[in-house]
C-alpha atoms as a PDB file:
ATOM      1  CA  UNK A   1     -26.789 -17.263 -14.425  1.00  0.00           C
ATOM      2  CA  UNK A   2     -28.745 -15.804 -11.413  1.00  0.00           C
ATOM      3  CA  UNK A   3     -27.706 -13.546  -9.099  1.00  0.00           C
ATOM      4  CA  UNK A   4     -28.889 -15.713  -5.588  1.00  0.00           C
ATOM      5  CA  UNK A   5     -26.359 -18.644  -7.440  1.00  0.00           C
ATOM      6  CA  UNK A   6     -23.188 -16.247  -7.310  1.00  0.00           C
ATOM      7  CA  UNK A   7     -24.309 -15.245  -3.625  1.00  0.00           C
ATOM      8  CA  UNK A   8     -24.695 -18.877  -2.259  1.00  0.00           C
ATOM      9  CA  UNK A   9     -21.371 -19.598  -4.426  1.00  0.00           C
ATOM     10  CA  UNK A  10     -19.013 -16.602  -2.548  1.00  0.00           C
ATOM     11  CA  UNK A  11     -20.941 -17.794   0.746  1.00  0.00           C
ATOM     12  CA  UNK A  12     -19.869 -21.105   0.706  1.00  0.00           C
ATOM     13  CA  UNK A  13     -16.296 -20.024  -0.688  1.00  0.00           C
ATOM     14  CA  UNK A  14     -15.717 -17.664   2.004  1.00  0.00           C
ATOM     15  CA  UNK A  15     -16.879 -20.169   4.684  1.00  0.00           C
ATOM     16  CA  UNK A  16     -15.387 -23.515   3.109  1.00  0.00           C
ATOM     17  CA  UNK A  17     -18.381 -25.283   4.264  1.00  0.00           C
ATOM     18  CA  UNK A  18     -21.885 -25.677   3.269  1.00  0.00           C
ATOM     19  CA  UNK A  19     -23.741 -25.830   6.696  1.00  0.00           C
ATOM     20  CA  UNK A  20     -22.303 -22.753   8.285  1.00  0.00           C
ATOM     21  CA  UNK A  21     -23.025 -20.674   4.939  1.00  0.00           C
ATOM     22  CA  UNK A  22     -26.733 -22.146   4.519  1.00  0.00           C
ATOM     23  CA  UNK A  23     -26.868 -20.870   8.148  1.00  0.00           C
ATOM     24  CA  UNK A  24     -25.477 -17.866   7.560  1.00  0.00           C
ATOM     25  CA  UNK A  25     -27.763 -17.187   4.345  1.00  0.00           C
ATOM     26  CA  UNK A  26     -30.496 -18.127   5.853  1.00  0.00           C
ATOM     27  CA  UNK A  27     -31.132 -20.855   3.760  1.00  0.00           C
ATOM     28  CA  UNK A  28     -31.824 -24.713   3.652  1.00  0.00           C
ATOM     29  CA  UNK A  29     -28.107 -26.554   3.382  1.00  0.00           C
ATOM     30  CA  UNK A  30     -30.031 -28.984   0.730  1.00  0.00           C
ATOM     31  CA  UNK A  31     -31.235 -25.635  -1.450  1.00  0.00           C
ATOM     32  CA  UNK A  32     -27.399 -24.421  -0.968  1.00  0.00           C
ATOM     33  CA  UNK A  33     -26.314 -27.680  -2.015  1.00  0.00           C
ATOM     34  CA  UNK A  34     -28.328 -27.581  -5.101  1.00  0.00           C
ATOM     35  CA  UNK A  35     -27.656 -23.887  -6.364  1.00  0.00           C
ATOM     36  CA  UNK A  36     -24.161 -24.364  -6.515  1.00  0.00           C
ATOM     37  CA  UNK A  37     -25.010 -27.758  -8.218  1.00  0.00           C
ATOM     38  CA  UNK A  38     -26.833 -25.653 -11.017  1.00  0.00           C
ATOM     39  CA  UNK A  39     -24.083 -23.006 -11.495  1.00  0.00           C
ATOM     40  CA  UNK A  40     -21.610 -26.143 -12.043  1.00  0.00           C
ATOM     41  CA  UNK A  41     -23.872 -27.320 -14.419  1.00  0.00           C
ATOM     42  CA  UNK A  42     -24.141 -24.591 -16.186  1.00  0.00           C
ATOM     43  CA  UNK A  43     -20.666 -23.541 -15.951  1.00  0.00           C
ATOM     44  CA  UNK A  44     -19.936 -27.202 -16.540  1.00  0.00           C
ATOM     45  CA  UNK A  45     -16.879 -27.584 -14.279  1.00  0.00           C
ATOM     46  CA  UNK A  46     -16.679 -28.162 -10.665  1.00  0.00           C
ATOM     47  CA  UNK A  47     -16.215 -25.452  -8.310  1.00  0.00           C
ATOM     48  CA  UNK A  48     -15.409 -26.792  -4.695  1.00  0.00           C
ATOM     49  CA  UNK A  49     -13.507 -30.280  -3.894  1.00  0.00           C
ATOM     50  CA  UNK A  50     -16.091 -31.729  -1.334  1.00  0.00           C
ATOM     51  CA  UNK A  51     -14.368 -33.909   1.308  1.00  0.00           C
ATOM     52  CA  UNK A  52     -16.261 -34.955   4.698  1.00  0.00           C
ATOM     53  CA  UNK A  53     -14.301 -32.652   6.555  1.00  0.00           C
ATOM     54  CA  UNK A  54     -13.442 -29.395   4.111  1.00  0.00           C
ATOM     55  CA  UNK A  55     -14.743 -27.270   1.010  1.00  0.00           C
ATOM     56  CA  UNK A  56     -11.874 -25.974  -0.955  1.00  0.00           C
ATOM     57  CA  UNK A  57     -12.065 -24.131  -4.721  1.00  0.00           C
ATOM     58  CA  UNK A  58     -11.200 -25.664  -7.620  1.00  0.00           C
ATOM     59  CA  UNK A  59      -8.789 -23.744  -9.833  1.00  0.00           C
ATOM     60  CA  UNK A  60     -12.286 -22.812 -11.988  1.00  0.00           C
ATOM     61  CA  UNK A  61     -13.862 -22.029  -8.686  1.00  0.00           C
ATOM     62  CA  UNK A  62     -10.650 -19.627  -7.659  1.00  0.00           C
ATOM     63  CA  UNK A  63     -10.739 -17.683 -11.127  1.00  0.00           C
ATOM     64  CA  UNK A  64     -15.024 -17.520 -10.789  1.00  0.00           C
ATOM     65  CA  UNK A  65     -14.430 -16.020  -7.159  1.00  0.00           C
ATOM     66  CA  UNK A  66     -12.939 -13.328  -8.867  1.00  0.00           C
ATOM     67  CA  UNK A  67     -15.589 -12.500 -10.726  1.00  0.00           C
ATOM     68  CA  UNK A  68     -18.420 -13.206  -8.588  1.00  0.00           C
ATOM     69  CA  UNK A  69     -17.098 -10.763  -5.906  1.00  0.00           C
ATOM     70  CA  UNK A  70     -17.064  -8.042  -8.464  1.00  0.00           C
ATOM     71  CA  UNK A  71     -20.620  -8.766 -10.163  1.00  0.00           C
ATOM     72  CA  UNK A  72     -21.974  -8.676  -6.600  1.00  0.00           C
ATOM     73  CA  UNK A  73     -20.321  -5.380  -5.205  1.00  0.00           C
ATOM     74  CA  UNK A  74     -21.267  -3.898  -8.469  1.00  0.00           C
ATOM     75  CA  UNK A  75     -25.104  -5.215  -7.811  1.00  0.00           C
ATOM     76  CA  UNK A  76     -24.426  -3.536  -4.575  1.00  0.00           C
ATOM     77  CA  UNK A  77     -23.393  -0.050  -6.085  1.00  0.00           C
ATOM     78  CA  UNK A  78     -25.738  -0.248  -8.461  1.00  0.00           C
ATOM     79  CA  UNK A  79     -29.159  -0.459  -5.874  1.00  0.00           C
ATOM     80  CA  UNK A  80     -27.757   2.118  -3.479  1.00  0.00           C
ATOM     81  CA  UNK A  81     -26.909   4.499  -6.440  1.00  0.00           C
ATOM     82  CA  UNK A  82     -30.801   3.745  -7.336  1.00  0.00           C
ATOM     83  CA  UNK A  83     -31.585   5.125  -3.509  1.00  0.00           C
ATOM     84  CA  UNK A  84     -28.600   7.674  -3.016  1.00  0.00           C
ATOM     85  CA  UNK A  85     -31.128   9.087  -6.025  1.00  0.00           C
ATOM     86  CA  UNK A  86     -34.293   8.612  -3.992  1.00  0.00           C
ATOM     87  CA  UNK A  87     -32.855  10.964  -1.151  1.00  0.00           C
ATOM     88  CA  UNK A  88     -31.907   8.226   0.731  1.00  0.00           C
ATOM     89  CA  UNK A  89     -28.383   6.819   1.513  1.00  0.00           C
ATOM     90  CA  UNK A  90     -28.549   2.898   2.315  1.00  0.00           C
ATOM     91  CA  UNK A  91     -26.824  -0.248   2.203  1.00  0.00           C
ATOM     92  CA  UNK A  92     -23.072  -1.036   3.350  1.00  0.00           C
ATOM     93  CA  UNK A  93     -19.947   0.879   3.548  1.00  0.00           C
ATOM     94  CA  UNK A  94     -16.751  -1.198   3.742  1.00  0.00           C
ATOM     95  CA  UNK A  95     -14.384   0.138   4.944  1.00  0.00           C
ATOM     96  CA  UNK A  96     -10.415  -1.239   5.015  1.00  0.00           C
ATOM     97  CA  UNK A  97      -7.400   1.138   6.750  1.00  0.00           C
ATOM     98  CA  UNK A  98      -3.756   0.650   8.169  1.00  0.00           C
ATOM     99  CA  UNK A  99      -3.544   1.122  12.175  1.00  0.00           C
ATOM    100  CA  UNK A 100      -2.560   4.702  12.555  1.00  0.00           C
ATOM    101  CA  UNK A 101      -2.899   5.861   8.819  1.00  0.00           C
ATOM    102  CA  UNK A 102      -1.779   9.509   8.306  1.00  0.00           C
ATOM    103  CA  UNK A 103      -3.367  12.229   6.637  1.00  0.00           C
ATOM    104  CA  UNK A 104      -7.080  11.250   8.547  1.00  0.00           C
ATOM    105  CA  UNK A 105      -8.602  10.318  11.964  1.00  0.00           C
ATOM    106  CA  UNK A 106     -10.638   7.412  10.764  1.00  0.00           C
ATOM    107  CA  UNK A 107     -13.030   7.312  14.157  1.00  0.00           C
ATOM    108  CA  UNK A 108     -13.363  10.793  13.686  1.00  0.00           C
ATOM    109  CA  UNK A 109     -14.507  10.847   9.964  1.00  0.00           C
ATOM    110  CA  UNK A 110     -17.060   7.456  10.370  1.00  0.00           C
ATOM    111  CA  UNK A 111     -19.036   8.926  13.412  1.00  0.00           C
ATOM    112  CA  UNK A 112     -19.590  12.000  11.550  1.00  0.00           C
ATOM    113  CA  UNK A 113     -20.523   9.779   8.636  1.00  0.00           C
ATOM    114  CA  UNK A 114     -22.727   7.260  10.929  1.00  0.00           C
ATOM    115  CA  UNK A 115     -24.386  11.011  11.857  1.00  0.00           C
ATOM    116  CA  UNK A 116     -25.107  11.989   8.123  1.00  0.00           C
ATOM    117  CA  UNK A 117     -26.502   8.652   7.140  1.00  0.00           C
ATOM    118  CA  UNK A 118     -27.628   6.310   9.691  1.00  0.00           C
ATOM    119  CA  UNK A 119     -29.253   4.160   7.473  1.00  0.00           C
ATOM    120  CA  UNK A 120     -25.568   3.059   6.208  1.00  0.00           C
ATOM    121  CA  UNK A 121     -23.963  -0.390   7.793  1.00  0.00           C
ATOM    122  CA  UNK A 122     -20.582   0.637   8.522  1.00  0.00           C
ATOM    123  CA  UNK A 123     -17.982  -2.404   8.313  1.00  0.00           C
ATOM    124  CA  UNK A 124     -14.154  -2.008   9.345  1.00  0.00           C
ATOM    125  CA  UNK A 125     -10.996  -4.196   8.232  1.00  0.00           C
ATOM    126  CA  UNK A 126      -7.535  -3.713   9.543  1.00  0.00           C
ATOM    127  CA  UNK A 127      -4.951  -4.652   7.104  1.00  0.00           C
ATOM    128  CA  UNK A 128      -1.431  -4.204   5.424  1.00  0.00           C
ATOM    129  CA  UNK A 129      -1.449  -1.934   2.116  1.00  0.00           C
ATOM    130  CA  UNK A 130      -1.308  -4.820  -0.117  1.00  0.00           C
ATOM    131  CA  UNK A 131      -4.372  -6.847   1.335  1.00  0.00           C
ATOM    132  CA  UNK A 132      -6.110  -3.915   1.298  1.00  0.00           C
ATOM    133  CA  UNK A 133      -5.338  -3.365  -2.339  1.00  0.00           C
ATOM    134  CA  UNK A 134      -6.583  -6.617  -3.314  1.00  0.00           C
ATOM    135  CA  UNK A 135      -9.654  -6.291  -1.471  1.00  0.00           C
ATOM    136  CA  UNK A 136     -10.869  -3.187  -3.310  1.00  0.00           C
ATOM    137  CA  UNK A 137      -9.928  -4.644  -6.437  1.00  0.00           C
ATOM    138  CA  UNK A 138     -12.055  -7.433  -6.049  1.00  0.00           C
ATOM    139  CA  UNK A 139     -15.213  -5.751  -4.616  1.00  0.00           C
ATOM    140  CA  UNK A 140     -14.792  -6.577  -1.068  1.00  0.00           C
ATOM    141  CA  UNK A 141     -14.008  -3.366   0.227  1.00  0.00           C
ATOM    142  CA  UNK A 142     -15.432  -0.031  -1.000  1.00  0.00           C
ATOM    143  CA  UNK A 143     -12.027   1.965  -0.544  1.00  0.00           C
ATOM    144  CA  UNK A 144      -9.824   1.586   1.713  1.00  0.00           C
ATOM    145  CA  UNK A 145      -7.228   3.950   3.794  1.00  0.00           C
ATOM    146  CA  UNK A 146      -3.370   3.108   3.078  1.00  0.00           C
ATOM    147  CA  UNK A 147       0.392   3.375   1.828  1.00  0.00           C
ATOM    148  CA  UNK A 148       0.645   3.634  -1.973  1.00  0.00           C
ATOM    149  CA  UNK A 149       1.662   0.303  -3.066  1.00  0.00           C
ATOM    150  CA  UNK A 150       1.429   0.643  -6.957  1.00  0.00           C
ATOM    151  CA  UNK A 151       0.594   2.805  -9.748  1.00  0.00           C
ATOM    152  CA  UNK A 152      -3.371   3.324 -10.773  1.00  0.00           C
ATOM    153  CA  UNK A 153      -5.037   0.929 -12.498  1.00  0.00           C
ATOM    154  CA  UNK A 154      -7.932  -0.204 -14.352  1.00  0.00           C
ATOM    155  CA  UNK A 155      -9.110  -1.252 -11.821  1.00  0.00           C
ATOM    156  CA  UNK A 156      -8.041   0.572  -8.896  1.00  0.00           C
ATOM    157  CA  UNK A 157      -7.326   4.433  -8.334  1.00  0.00           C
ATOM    158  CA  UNK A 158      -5.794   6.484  -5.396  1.00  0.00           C
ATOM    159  CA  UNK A 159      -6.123   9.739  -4.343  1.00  0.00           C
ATOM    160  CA  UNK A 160      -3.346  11.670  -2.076  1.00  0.00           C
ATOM    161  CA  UNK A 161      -4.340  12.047   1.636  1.00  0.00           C
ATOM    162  CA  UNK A 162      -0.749  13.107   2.661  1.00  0.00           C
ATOM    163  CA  UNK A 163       2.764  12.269   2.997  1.00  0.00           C
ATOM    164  CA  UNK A 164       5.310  12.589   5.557  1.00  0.00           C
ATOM    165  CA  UNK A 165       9.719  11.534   6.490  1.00  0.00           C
ATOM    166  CA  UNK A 166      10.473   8.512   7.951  1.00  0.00           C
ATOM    167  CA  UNK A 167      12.064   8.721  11.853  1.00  0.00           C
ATOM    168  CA  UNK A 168      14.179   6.414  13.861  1.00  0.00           C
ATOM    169  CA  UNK A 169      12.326   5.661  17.386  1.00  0.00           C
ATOM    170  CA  UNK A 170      15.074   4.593  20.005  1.00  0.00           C
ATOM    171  CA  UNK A 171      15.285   4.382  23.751  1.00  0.00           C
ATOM    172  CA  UNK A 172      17.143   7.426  25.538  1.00  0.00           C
ATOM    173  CA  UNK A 173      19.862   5.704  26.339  1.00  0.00           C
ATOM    174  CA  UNK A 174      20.583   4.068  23.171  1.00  0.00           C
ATOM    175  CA  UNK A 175      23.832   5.380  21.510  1.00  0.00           C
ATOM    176  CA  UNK A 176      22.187   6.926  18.760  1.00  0.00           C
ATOM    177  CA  UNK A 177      19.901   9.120  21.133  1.00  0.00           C
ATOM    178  CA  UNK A 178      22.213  11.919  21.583  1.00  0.00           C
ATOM    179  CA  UNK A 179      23.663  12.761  17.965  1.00  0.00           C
ATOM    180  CA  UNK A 180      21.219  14.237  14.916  1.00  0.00           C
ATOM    181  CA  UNK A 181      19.623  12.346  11.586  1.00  0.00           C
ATOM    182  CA  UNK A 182      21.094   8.965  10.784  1.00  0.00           C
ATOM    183  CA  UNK A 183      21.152   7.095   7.187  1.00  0.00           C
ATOM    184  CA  UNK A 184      20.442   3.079   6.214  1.00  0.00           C
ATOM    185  CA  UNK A 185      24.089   2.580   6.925  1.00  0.00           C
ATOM    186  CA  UNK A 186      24.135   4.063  10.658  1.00  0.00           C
ATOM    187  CA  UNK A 187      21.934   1.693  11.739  1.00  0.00           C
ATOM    188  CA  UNK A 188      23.263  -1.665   9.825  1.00  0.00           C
ATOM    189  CA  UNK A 189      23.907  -3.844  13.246  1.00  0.00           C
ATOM    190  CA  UNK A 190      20.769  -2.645  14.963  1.00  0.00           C
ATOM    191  CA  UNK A 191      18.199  -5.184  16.094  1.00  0.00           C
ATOM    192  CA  UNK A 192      14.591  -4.130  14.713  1.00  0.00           C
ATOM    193  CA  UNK A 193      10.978  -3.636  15.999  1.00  0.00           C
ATOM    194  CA  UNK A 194       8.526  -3.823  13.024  1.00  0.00           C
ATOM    195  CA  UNK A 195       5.490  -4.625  11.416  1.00  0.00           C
ATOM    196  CA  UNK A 196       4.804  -7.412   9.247  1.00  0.00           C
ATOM    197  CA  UNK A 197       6.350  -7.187   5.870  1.00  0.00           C
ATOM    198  CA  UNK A 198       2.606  -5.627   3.916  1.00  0.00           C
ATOM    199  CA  UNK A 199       2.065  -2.807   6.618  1.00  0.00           C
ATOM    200  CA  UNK A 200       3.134   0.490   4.692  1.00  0.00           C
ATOM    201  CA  UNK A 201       6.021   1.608   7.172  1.00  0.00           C
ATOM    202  CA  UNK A 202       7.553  -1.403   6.948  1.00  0.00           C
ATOM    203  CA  UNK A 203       7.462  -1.505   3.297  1.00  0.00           C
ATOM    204  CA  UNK A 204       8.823   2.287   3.206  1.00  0.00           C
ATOM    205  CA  UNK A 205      11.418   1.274   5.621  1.00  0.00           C
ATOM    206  CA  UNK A 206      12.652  -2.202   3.717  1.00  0.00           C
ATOM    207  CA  UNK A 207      12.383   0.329   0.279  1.00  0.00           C
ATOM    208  CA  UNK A 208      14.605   2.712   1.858  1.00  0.00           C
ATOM    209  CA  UNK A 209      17.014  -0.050   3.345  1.00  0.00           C
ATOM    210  CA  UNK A 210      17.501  -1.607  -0.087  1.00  0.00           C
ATOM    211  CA  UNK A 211      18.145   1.445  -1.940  1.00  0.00           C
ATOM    212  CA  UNK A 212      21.112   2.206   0.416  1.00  0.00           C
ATOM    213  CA  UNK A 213      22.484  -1.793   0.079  1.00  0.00           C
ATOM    214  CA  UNK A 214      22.224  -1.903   3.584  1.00  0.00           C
ATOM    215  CA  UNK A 215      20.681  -5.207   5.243  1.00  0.00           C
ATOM    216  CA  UNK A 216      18.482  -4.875   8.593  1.00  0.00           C
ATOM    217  CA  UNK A 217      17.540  -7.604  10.956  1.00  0.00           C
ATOM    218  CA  UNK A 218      13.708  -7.438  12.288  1.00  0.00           C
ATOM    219  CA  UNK A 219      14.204  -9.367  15.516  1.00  0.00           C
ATOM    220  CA  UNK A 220      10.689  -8.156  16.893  1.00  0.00           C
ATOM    221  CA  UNK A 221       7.748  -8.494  14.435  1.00  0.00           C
ATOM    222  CA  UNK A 222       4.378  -6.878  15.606  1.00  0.00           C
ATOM    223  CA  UNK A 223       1.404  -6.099  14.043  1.00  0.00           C
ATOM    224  CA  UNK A 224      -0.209  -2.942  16.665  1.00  0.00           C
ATOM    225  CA  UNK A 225       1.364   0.134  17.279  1.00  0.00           C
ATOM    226  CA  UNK A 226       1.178  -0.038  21.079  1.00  0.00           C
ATOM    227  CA  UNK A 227       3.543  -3.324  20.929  1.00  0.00           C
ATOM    228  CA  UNK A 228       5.994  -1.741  18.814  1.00  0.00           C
ATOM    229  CA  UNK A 229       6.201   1.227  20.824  1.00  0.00           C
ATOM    230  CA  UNK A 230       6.512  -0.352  24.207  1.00  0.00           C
ATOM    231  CA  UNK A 231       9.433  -2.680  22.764  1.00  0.00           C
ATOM    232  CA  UNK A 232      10.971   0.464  21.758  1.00  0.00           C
ATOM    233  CA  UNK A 233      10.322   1.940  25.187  1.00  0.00           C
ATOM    234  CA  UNK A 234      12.249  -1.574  27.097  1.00  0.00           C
ATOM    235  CA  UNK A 235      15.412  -1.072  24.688  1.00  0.00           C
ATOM    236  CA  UNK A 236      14.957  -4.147  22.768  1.00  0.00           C
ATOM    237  CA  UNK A 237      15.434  -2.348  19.603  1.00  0.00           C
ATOM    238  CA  UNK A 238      15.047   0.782  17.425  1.00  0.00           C
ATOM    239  CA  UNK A 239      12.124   1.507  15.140  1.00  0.00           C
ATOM    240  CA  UNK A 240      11.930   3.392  11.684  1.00  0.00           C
ATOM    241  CA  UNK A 241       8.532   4.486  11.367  1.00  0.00           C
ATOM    242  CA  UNK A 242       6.109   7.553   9.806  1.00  0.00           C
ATOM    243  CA  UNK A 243       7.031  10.524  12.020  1.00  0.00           C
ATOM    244  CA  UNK A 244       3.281  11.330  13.588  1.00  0.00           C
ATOM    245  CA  UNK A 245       4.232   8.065  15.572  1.00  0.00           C
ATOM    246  CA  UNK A 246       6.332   9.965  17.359  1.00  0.00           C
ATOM    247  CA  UNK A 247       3.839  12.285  18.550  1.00  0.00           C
ATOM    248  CA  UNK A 248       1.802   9.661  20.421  1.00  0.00           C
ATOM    249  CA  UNK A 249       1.619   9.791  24.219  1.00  0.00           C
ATOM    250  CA  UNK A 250       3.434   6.283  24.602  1.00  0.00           C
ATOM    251  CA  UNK A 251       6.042   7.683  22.429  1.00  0.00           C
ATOM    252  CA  UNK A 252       6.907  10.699  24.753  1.00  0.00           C
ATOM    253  CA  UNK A 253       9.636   8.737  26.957  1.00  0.00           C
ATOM    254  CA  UNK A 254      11.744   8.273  23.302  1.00  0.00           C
ATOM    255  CA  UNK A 255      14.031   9.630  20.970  1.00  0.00           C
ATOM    256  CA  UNK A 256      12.704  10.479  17.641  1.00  0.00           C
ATOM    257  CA  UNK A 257      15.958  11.251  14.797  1.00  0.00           C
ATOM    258  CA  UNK A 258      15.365  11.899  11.214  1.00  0.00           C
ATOM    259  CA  UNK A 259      15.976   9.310   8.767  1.00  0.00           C
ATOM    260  CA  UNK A 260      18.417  11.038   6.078  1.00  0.00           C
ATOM    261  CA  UNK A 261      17.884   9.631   2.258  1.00  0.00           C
ATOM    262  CA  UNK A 262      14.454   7.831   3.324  1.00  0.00           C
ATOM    263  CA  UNK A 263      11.356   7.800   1.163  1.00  0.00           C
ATOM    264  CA  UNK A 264       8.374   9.849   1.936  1.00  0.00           C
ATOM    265  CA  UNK A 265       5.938   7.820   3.670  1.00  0.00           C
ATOM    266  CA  UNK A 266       3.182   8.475   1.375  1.00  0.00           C
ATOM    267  CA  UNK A 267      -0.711   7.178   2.110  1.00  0.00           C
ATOM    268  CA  UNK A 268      -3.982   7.390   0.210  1.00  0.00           C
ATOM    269  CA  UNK A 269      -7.270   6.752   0.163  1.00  0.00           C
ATOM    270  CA  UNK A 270      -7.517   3.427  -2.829  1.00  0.00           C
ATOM    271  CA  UNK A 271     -10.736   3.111  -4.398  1.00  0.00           C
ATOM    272  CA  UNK A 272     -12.320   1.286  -7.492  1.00  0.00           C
ATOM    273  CA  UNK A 273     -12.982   3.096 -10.418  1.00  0.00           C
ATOM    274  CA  UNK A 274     -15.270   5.629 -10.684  1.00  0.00           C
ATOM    275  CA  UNK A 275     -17.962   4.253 -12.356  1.00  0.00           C
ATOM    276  CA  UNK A 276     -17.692   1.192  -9.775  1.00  0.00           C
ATOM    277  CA  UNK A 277     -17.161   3.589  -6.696  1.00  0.00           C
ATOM    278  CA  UNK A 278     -20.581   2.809  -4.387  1.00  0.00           C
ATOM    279  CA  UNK A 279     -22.774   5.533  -3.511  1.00  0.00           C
ATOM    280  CA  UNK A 280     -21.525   5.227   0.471  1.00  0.00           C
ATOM    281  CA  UNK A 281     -17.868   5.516  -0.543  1.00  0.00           C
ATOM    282  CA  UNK A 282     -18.309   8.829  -2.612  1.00  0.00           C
ATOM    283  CA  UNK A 283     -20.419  10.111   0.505  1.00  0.00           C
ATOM    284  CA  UNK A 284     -17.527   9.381   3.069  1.00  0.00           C
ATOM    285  CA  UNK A 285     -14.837  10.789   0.448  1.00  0.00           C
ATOM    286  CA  UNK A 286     -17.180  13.906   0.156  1.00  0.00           C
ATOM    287  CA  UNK A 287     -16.879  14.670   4.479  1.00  0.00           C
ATOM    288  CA  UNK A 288     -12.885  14.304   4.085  1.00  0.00           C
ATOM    289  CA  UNK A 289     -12.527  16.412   1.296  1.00  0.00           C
ATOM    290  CA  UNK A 290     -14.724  18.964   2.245  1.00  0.00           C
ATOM    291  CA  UNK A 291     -13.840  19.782   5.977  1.00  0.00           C
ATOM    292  CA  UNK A 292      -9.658  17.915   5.718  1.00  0.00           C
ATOM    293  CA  UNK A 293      -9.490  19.385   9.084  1.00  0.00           C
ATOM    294  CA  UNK A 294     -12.279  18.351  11.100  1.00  0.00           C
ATOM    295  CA  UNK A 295     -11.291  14.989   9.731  1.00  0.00           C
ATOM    296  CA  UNK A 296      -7.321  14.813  10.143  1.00  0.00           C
ATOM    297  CA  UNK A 297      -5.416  12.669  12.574  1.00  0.00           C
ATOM    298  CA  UNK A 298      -4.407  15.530  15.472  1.00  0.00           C
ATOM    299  CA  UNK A 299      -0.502  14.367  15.030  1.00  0.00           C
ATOM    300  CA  UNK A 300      -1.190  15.969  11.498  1.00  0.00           C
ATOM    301  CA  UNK A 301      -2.786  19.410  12.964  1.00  0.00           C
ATOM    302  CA  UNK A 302       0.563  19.215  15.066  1.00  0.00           C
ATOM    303  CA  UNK A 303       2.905  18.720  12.885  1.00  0.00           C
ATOM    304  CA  UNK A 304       1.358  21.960  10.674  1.00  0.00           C
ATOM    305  CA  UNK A 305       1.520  23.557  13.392  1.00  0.00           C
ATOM    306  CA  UNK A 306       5.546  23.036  14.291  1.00  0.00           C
ATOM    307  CA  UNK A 307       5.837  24.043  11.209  1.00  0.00           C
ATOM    308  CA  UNK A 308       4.650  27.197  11.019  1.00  0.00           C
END
């Protein structure tokens, strides 16, 4: 099985069609056409269902995908490791993170790691925690910045950036705006703002909701911050969300009250394991961990600093 067969294969997977990935590859669409024909044969099932219109995976092409993704990133790891040795930091860093993840100011930490090592392709995916997840797992992303979702695996691993309560966002003259912290069951009848159901607050939130027994209604589903703040801002409904949101200019009009009996809103940074962790990956890990600081979101420098 050669390595330029798995390529063309994930190319034409990930584009579901055989002239845009031959264009994309660089490649003749009748040499495309015939390297997946080889792997078939040699595989000996088919691996795409080839109409005139669409290119969609067989059930042995879905559980190959799999596979291919994580030969290939491991390829990947393996070549740059082979220059990171050299002196010389090259290749790709991909990169996945939740809007507004805690615990680290992700422009912050990528220009100074586009300053270290300039020779590195930086690539940057906005997700929910659980795509994110997935993508690390199979090889697409190198780590990825977001809400513990599970427990370690095999084949994934997570290490702590921070973790902070849970608030209730409301317009001033909402009802709730003038008393202290509320619980699940203060706010049964409210109309929501939230984010779709894989973003980590909303996940903490619908966690924390289901503990108490208490049902919510999300009558506003957004997936930026901005949105969900602005709603808040217009009284069309309260929002439950990681405190530091609180702390953002377009949140300074608003009530913030603590959520009692809520989880911690917990984040990480979720990487492969460490024999699989790329070259690029341990280099950006390396400027967070060394200098947390220089590298933290500033609602986390304020919030140690109300503290103290």
């Amino acid at each position: 099985m050669e390595l330029r067969h798995l390529q063309h294969f994930v190319a034409v997977a990930e584009d579901r069609h055989f002239t845009r990935a031959a264009e994309r590859l660089m490649v003749s669409q009748s040499g495309l056409s015939a390297s997946v024909r080889a792997l078939e044969r040699e595989l000996q099932a088919p691996l795409f269902v080839r109409t005139t219109r669409s290119v969609t995976l067989t059930e042995a092409g879905r559980a190959l995908l799999v596979e291919a993704e994580r030969i290939l990133a491991q390829v990947r790891a393996a070549r740059e490791a082979v220059a990171a040795v050299q002196g010389v930091l090259r290749g790709t860093l991909a990169l996945g993170t939740e809007q507004c993840i805690a615990g680290v100011h992700v422009a912050r930490l990528l220009a100074r790691f586009r300053r270290r090592h300039p020779d590195v392709e930086i690539r940057l995916r906005q997700a929910g925690s659980g795509a994110l997840a997935e993508e690390v797992t199979a090889g697409r992303l190198d780590l990825a910045f977001a809400m513990r979702t599970w427990a370690d695996t095999d084949q994934l691993r997570s290490v702590p950036l921070t973790s902070e309560p849970m608030t209730v966002l409301c317009h001033p003259s909402h009802p709730l705006a003038g008393g202290g912290p509320v619980a699940p069951e203060d706010l049964g009848g409210e109309a929501f703002v939230d984010f779709h159901p894989d973003w980590g607050p909303r996940r903490t939130t619908d966690a924390a909701f289901a503990q108490a027994g208490v049902e919510r209604t999300v009558t506003l589903e957004v997936n930026d911050v901005h949105s969900l703040l602005e709603l808040v801002h217009e009284g069309l409904g309260v929002a439950v969300v990681p405190r530091h949101f609180g702390h953002k200019p377009e949140a300074s009009t608003l009530v913030s009250l603590p959520v009692k009996g809520a989880a911690e809103y917990e984040t990480v940074a979720m990487l492969p394991p460490h024999e699989a962790t790329s070259p690029a990956a341990w280099a950006l890990m390396s400027l967070l961990t060394a200098d947390p600081e220089e590298t933290a979101d500033p609602a986390d420098v304020a919030d140690t600093s109300r503290a103290g």
